[in-house]
PDBML (XML) file of the C-alpha atoms, coordinates in Angstrom:
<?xml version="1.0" encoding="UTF-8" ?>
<PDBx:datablock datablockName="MODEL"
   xmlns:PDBx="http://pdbml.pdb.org/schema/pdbx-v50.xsd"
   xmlns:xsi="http://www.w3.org/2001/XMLSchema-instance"
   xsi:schemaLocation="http://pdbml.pdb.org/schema/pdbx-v50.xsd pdbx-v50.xsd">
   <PDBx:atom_siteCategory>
      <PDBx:atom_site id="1">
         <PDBx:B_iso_or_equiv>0.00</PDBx:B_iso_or_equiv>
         <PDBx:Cartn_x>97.913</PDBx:Cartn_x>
         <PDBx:Cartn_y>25.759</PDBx:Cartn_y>
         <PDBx:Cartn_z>-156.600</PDBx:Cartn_z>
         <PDBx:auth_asym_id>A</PDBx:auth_asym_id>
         <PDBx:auth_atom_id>CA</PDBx:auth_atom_id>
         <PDBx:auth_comp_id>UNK</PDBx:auth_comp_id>
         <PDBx:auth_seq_id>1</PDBx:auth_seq_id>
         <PDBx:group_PDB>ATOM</PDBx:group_PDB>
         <PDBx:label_alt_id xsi:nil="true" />
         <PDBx:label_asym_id>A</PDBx:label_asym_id>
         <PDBx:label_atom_id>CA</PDBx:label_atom_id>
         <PDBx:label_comp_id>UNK</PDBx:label_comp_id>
         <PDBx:label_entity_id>1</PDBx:label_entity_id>
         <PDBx:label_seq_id>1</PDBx:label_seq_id>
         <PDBx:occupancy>1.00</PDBx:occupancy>
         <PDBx:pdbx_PDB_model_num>1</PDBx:pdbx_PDB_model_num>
         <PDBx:type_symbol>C</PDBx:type_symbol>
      </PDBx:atom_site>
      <PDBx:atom_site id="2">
         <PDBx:B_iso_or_equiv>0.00</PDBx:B_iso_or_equiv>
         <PDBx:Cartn_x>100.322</PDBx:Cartn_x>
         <PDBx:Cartn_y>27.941</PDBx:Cartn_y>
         <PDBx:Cartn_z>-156.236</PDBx:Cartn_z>
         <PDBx:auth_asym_id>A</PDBx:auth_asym_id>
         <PDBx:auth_atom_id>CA</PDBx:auth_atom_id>
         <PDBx:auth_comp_id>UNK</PDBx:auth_comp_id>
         <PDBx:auth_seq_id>2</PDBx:auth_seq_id>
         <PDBx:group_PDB>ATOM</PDBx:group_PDB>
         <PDBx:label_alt_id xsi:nil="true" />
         <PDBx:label_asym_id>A</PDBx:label_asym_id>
         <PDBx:label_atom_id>CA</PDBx:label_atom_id>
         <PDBx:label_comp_id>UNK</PDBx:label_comp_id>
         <PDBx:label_entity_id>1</PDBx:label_entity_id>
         <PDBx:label_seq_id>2</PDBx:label_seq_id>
         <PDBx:occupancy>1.00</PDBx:occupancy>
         <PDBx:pdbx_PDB_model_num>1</PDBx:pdbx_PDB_model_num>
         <PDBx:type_symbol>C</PDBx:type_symbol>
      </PDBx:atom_site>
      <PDBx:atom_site id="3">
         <PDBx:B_iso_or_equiv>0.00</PDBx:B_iso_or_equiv>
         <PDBx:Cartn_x>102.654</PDBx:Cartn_x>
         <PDBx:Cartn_y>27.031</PDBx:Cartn_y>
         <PDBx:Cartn_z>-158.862</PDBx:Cartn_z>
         <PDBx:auth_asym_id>A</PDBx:auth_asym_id>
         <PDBx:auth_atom_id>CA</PDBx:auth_atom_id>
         <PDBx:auth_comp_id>UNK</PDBx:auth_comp_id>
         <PDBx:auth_seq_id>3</PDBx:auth_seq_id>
         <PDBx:group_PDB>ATOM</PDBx:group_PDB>
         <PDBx:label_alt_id xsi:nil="true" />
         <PDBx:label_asym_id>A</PDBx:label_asym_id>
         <PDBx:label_atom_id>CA</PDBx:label_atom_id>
         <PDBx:label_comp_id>UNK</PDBx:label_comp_id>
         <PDBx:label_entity_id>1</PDBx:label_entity_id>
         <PDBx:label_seq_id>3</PDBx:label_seq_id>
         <PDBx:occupancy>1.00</PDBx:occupancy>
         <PDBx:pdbx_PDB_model_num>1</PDBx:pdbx_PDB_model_num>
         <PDBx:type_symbol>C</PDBx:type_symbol>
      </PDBx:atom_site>
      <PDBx:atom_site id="4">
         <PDBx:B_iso_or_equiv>0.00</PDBx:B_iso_or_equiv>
         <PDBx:Cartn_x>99.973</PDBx:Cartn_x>
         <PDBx:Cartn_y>25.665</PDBx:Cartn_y>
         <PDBx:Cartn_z>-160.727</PDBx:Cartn_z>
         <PDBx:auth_asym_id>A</PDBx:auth_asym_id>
         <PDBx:auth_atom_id>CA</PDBx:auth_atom_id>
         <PDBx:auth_comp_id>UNK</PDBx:auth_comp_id>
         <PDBx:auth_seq_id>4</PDBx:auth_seq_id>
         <PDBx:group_PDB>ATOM</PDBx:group_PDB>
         <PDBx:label_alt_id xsi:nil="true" />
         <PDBx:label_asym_id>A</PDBx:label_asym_id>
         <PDBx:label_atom_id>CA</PDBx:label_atom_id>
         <PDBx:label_comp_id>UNK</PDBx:label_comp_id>
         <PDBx:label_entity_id>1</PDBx:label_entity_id>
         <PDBx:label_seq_id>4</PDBx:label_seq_id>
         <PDBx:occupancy>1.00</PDBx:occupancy>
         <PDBx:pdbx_PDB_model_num>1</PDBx:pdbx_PDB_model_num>
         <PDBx:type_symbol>C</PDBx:type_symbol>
      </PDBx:atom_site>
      <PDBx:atom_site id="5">
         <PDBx:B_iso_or_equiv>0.00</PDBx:B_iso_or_equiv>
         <PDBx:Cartn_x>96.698</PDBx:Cartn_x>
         <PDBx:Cartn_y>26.925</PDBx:Cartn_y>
         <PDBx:Cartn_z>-161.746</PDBx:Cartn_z>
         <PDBx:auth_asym_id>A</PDBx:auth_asym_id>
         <PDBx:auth_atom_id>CA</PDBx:auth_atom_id>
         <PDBx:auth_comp_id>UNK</PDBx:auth_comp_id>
         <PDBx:auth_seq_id>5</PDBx:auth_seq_id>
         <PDBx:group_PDB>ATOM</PDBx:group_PDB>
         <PDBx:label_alt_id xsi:nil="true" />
         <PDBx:label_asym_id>A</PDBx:label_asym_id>
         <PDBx:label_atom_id>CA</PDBx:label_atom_id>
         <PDBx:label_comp_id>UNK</PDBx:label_comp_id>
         <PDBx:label_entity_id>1</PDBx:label_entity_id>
         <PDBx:label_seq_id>5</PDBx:label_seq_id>
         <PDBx:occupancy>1.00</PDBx:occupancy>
         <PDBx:pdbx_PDB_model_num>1</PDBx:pdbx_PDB_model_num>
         <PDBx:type_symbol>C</PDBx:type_symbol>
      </PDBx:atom_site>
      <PDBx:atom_site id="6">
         <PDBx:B_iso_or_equiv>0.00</PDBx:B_iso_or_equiv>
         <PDBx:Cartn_x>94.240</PDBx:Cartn_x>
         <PDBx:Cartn_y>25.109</PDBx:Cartn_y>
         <PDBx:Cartn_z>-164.153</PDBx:Cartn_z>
         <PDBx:auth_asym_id>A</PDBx:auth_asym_id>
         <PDBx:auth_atom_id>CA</PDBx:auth_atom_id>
         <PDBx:auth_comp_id>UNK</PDBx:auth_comp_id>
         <PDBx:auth_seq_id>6</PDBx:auth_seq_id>
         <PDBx:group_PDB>ATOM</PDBx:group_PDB>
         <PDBx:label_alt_id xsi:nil="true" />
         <PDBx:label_asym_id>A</PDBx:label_asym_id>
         <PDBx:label_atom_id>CA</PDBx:label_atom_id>
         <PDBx:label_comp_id>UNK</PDBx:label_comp_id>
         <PDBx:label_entity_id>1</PDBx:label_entity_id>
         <PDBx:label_seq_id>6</PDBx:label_seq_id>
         <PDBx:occupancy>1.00</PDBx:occupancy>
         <PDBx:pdbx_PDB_model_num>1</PDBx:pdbx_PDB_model_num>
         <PDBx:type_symbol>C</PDBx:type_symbol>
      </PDBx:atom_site>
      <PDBx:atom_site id="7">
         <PDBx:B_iso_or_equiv>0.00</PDBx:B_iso_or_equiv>
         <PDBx:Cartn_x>94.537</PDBx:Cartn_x>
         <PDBx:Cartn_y>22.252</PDBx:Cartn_y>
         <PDBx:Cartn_z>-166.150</PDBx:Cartn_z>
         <PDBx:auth_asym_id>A</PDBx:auth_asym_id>
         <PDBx:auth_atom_id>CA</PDBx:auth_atom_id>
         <PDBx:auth_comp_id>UNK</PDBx:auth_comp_id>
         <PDBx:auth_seq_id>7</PDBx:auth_seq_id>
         <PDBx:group_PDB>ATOM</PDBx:group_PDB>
         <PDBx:label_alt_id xsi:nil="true" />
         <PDBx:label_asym_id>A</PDBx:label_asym_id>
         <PDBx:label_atom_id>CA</PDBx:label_atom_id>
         <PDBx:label_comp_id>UNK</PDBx:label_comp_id>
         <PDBx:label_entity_id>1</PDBx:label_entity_id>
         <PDBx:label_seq_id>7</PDBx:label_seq_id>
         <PDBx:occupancy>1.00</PDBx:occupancy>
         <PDBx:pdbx_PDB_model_num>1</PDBx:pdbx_PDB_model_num>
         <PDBx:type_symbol>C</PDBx:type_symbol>
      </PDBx:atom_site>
      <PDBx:atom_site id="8">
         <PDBx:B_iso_or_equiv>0.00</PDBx:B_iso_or_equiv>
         <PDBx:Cartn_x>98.228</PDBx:Cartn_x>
         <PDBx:Cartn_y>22.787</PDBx:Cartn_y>
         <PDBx:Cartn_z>-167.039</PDBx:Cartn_z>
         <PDBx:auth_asym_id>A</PDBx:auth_asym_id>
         <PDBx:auth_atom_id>CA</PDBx:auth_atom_id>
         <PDBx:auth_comp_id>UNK</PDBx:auth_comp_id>
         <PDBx:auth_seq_id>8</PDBx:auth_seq_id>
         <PDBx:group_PDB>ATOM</PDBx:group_PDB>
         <PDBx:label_alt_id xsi:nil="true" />
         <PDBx:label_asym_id>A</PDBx:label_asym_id>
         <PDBx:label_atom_id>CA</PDBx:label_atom_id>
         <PDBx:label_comp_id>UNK</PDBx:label_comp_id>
         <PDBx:label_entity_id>1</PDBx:label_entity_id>
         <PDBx:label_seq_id>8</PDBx:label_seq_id>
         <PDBx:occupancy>1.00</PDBx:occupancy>
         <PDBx:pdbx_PDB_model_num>1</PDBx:pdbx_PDB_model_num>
         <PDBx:type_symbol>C</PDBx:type_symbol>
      </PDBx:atom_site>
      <PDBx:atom_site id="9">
         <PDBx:B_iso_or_equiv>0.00</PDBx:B_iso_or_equiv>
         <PDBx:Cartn_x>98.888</PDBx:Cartn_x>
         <PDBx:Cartn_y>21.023</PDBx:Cartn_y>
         <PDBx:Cartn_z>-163.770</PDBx:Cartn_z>
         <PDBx:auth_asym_id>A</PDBx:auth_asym_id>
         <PDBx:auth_atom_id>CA</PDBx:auth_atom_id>
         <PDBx:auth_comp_id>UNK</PDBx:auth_comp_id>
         <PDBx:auth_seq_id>9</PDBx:auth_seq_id>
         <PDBx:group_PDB>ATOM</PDBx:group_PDB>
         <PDBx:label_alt_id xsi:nil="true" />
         <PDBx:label_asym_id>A</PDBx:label_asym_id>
         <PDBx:label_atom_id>CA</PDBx:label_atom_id>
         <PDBx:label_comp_id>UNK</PDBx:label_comp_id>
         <PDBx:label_entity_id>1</PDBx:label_entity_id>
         <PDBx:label_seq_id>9</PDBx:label_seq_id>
         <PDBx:occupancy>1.00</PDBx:occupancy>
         <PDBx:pdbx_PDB_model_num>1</PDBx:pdbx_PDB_model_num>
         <PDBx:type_symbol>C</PDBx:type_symbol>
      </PDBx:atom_site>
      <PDBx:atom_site id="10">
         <PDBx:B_iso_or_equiv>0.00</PDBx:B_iso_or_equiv>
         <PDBx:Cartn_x>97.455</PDBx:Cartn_x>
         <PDBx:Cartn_y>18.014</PDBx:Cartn_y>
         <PDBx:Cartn_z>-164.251</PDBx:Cartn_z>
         <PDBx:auth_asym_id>A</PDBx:auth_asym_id>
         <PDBx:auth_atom_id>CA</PDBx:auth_atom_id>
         <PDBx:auth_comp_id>UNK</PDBx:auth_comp_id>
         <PDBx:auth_seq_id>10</PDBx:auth_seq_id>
         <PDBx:group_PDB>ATOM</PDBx:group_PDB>
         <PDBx:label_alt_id xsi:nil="true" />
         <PDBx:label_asym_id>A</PDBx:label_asym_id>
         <PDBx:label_atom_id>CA</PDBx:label_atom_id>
         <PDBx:label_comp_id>UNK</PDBx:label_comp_id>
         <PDBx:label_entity_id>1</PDBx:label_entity_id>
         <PDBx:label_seq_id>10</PDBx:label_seq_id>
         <PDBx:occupancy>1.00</PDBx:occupancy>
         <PDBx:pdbx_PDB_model_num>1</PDBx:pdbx_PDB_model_num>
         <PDBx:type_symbol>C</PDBx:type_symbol>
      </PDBx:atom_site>
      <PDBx:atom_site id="11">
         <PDBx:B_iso_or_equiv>0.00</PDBx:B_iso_or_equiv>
         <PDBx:Cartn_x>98.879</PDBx:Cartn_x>
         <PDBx:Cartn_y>17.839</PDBx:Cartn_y>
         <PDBx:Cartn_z>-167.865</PDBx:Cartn_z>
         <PDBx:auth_asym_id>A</PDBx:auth_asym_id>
         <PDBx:auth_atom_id>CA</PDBx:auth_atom_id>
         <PDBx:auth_comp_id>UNK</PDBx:auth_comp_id>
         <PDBx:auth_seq_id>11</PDBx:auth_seq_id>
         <PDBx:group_PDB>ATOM</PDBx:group_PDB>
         <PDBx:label_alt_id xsi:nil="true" />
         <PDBx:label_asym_id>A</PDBx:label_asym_id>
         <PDBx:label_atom_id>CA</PDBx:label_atom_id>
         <PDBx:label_comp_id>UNK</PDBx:label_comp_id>
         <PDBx:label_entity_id>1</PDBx:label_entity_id>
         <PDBx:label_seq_id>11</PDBx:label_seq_id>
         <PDBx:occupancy>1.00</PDBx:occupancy>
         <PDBx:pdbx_PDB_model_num>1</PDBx:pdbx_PDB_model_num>
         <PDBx:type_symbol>C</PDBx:type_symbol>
      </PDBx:atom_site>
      <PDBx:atom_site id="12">
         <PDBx:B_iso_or_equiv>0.00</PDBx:B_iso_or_equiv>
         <PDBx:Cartn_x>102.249</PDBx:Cartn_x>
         <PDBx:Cartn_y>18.165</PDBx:Cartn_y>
         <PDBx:Cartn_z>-165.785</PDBx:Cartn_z>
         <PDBx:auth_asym_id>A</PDBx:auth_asym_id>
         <PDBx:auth_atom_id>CA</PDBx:auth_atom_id>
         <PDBx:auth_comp_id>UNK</PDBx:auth_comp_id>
         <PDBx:auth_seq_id>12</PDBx:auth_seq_id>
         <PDBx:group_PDB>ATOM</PDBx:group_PDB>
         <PDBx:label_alt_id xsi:nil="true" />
         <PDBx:label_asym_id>A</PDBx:label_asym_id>
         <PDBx:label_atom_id>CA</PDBx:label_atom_id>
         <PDBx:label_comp_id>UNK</PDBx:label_comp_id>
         <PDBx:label_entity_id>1</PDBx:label_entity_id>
         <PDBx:label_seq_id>12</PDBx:label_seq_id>
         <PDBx:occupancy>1.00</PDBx:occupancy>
         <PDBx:pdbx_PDB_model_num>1</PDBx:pdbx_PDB_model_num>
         <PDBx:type_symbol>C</PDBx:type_symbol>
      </PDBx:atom_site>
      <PDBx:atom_site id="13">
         <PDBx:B_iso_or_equiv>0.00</PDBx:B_iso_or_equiv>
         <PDBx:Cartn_x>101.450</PDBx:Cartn_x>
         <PDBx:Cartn_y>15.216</PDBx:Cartn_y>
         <PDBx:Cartn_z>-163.062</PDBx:Cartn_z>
         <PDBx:auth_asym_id>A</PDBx:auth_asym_id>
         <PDBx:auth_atom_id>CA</PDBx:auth_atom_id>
         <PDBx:auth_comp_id>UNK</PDBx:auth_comp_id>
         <PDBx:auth_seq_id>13</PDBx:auth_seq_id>
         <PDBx:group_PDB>ATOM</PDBx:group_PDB>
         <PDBx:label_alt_id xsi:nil="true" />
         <PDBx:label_asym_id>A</PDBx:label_asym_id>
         <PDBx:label_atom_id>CA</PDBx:label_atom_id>
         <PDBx:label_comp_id>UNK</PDBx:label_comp_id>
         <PDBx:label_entity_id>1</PDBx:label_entity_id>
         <PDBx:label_seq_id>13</PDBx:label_seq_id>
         <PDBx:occupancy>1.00</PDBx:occupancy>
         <PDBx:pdbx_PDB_model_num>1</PDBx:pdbx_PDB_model_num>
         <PDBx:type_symbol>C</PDBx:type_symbol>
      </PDBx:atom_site>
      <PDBx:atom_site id="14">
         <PDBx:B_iso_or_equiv>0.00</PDBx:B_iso_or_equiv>
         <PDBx:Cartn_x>100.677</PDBx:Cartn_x>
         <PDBx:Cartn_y>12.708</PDBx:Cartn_y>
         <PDBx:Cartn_z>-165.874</PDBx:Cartn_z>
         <PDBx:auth_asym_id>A</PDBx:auth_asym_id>
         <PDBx:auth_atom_id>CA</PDBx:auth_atom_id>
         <PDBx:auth_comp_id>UNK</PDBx:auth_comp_id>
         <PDBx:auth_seq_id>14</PDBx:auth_seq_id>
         <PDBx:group_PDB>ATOM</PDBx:group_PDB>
         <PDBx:label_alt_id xsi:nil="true" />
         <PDBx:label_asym_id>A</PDBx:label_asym_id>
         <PDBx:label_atom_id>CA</PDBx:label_atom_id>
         <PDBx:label_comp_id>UNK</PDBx:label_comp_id>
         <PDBx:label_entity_id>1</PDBx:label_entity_id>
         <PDBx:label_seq_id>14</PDBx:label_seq_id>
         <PDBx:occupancy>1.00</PDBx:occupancy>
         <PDBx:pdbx_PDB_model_num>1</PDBx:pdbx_PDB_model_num>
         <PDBx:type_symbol>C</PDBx:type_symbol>
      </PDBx:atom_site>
      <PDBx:atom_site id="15">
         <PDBx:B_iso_or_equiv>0.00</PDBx:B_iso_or_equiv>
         <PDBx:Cartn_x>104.156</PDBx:Cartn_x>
         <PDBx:Cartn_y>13.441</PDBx:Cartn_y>
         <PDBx:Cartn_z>-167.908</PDBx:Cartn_z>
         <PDBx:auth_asym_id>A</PDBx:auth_asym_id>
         <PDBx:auth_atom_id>CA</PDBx:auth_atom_id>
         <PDBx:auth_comp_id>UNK</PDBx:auth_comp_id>
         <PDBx:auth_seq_id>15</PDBx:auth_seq_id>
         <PDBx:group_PDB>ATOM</PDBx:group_PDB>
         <PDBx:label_alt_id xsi:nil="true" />
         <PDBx:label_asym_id>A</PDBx:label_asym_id>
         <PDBx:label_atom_id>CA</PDBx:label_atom_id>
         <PDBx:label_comp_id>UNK</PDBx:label_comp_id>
         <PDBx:label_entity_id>1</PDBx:label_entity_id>
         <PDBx:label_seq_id>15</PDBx:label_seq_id>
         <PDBx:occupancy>1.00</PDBx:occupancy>
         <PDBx:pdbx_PDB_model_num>1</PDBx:pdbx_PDB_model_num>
         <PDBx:type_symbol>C</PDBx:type_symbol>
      </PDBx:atom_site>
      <PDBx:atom_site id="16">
         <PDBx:B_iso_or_equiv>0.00</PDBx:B_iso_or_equiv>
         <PDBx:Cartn_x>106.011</PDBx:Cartn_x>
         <PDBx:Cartn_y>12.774</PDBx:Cartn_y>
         <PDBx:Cartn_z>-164.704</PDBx:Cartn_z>
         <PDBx:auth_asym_id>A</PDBx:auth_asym_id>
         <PDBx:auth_atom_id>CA</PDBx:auth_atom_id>
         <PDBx:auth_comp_id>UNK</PDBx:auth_comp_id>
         <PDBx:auth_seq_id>16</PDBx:auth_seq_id>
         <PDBx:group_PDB>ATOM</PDBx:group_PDB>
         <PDBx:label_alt_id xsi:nil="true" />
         <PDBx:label_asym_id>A</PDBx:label_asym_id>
         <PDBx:label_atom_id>CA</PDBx:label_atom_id>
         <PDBx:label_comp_id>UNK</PDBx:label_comp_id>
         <PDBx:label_entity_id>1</PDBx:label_entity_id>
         <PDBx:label_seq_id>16</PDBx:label_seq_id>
         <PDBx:occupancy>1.00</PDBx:occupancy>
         <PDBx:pdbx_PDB_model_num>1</PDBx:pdbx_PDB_model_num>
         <PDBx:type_symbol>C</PDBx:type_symbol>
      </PDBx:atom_site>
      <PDBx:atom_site id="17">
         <PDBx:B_iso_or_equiv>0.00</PDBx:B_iso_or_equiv>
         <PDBx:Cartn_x>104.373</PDBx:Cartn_x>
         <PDBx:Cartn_y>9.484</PDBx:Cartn_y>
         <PDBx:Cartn_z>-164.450</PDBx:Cartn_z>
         <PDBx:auth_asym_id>A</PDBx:auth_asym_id>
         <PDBx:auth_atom_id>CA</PDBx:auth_atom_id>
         <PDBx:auth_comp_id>UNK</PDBx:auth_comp_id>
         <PDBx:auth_seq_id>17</PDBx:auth_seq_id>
         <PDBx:group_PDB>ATOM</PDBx:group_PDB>
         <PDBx:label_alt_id xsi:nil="true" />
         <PDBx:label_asym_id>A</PDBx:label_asym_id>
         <PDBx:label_atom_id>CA</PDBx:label_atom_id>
         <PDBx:label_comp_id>UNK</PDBx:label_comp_id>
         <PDBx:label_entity_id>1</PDBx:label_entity_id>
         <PDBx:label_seq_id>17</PDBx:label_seq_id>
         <PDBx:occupancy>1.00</PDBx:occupancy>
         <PDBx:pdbx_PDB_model_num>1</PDBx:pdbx_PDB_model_num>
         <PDBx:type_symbol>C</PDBx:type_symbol>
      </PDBx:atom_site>
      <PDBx:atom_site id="18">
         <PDBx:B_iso_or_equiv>0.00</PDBx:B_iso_or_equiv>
         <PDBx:Cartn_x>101.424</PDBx:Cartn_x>
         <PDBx:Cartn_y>10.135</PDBx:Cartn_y>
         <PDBx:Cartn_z>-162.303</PDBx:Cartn_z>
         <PDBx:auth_asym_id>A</PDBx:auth_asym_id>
         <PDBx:auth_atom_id>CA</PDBx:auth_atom_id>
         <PDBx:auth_comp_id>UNK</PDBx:auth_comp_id>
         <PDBx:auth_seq_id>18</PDBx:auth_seq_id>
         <PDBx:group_PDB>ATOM</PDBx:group_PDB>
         <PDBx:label_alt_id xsi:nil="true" />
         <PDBx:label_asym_id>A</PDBx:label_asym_id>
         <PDBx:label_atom_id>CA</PDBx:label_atom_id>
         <PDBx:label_comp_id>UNK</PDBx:label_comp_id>
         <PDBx:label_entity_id>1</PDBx:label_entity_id>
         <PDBx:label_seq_id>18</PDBx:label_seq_id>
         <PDBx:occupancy>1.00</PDBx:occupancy>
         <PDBx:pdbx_PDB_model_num>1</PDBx:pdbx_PDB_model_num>
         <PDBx:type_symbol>C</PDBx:type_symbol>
      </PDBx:atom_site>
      <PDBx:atom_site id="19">
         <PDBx:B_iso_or_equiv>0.00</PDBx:B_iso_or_equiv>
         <PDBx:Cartn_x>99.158</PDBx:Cartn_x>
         <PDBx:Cartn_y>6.990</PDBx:Cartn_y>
         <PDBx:Cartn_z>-161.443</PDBx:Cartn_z>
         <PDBx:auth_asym_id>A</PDBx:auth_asym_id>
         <PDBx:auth_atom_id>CA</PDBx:auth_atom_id>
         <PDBx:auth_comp_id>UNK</PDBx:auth_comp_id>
         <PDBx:auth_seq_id>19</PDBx:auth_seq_id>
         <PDBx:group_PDB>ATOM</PDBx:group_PDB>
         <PDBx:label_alt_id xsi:nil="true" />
         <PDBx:label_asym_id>A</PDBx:label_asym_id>
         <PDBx:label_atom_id>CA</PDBx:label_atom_id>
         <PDBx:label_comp_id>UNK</PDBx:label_comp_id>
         <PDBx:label_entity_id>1</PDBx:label_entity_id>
         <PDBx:label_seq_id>19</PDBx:label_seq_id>
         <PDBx:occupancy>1.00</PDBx:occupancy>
         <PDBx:pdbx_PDB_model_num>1</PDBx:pdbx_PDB_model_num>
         <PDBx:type_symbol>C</PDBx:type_symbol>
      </PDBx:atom_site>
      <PDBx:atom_site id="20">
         <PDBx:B_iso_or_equiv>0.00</PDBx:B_iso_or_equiv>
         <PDBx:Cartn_x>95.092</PDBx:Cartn_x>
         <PDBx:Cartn_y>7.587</PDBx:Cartn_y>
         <PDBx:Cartn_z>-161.150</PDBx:Cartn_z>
         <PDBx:auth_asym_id>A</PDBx:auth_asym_id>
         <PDBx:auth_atom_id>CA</PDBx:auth_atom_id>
         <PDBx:auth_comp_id>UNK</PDBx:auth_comp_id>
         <PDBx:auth_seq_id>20</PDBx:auth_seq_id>
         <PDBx:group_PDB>ATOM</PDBx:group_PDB>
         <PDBx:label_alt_id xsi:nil="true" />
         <PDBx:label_asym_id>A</PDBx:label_asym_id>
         <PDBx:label_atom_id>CA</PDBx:label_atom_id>
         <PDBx:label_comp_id>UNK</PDBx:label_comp_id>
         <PDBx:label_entity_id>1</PDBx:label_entity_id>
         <PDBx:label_seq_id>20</PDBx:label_seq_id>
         <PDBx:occupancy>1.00</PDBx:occupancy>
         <PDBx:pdbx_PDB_model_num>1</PDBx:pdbx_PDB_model_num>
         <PDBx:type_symbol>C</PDBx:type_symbol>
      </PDBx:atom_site>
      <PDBx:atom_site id="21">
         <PDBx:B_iso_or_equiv>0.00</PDBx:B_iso_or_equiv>
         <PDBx:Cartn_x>94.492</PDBx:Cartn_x>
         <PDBx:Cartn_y>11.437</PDBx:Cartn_y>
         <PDBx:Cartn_z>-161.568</PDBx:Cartn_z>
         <PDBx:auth_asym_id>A</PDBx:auth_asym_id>
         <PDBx:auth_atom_id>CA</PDBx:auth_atom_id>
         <PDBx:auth_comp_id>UNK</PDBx:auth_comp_id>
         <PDBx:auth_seq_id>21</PDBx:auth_seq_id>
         <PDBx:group_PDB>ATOM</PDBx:group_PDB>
         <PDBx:label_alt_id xsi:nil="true" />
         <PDBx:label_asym_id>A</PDBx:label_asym_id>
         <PDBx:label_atom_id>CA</PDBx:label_atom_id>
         <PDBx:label_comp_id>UNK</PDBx:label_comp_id>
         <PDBx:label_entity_id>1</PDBx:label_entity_id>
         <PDBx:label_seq_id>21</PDBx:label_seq_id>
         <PDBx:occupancy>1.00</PDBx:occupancy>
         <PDBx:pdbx_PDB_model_num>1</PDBx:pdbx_PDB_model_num>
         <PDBx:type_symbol>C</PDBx:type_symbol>
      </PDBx:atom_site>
      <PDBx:atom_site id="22">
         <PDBx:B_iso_or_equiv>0.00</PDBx:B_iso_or_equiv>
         <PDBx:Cartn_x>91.223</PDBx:Cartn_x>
         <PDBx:Cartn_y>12.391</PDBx:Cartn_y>
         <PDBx:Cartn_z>-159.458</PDBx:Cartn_z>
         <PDBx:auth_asym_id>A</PDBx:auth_asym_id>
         <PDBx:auth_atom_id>CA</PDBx:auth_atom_id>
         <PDBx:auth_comp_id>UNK</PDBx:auth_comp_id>
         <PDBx:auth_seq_id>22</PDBx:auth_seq_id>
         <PDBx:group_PDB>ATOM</PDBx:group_PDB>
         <PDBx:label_alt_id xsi:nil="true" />
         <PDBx:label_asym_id>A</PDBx:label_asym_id>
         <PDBx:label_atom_id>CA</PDBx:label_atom_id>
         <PDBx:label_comp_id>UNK</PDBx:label_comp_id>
         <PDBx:label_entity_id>1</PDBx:label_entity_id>
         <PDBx:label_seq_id>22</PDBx:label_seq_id>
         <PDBx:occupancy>1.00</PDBx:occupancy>
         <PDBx:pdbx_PDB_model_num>1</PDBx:pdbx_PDB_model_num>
         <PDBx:type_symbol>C</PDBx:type_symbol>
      </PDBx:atom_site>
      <PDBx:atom_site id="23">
         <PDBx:B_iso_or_equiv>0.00</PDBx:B_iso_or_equiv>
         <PDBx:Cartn_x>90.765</PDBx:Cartn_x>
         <PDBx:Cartn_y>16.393</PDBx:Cartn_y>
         <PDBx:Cartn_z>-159.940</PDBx:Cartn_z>
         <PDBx:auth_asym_id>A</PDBx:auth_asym_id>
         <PDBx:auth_atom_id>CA</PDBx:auth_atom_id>
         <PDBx:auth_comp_id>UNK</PDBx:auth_comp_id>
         <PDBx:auth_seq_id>23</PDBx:auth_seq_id>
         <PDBx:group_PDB>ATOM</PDBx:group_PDB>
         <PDBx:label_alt_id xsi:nil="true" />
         <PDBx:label_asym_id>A</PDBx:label_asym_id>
         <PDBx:label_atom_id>CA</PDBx:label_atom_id>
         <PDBx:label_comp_id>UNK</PDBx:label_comp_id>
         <PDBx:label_entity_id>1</PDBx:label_entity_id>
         <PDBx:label_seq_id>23</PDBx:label_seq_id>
         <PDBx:occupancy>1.00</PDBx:occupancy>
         <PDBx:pdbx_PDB_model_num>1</PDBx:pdbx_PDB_model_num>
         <PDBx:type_symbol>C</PDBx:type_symbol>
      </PDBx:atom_site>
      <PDBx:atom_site id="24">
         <PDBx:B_iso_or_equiv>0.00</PDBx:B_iso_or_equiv>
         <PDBx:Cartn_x>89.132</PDBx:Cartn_x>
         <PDBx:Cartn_y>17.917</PDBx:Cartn_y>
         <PDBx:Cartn_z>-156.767</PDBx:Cartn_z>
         <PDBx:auth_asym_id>A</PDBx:auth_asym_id>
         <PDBx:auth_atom_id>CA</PDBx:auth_atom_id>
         <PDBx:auth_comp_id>UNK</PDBx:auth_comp_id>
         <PDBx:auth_seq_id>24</PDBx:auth_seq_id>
         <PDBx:group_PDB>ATOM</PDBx:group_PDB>
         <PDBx:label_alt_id xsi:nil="true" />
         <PDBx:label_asym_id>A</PDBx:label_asym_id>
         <PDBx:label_atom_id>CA</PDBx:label_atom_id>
         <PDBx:label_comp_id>UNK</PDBx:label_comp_id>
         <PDBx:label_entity_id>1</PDBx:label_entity_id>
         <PDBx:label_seq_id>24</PDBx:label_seq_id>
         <PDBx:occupancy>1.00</PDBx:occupancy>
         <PDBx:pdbx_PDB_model_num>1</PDBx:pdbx_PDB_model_num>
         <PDBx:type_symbol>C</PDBx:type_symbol>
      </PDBx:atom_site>
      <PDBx:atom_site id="25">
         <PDBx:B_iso_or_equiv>0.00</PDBx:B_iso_or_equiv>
         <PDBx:Cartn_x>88.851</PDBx:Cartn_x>
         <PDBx:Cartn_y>21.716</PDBx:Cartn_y>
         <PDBx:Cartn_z>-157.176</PDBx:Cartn_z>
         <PDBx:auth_asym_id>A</PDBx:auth_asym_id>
         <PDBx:auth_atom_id>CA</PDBx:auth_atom_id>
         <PDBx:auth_comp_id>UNK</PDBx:auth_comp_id>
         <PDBx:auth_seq_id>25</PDBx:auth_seq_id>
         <PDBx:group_PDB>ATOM</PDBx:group_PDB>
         <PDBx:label_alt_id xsi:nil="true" />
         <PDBx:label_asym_id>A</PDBx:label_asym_id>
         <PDBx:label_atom_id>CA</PDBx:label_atom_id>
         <PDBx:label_comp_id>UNK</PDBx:label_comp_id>
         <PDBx:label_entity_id>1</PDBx:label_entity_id>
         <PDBx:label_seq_id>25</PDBx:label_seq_id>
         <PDBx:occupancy>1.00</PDBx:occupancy>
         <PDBx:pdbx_PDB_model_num>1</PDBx:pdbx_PDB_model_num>
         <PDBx:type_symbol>C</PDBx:type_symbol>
      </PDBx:atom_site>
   </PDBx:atom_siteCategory>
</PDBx:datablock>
């Protein structure tokens, strides 16, 4: 993404409470 590349962005999305993560890249 554009601010986010990698798994660093996903870390992200779960500490703000994301529900069920599904990683299509």
């Amino acid at each position: 993404l554009p601010d986010a590349m990698g798994l660093g962005g996903l870390e992200r999305l779960l500490d703000a409470g994301a529900p069920a993560v599904v990683v299509l890249t």
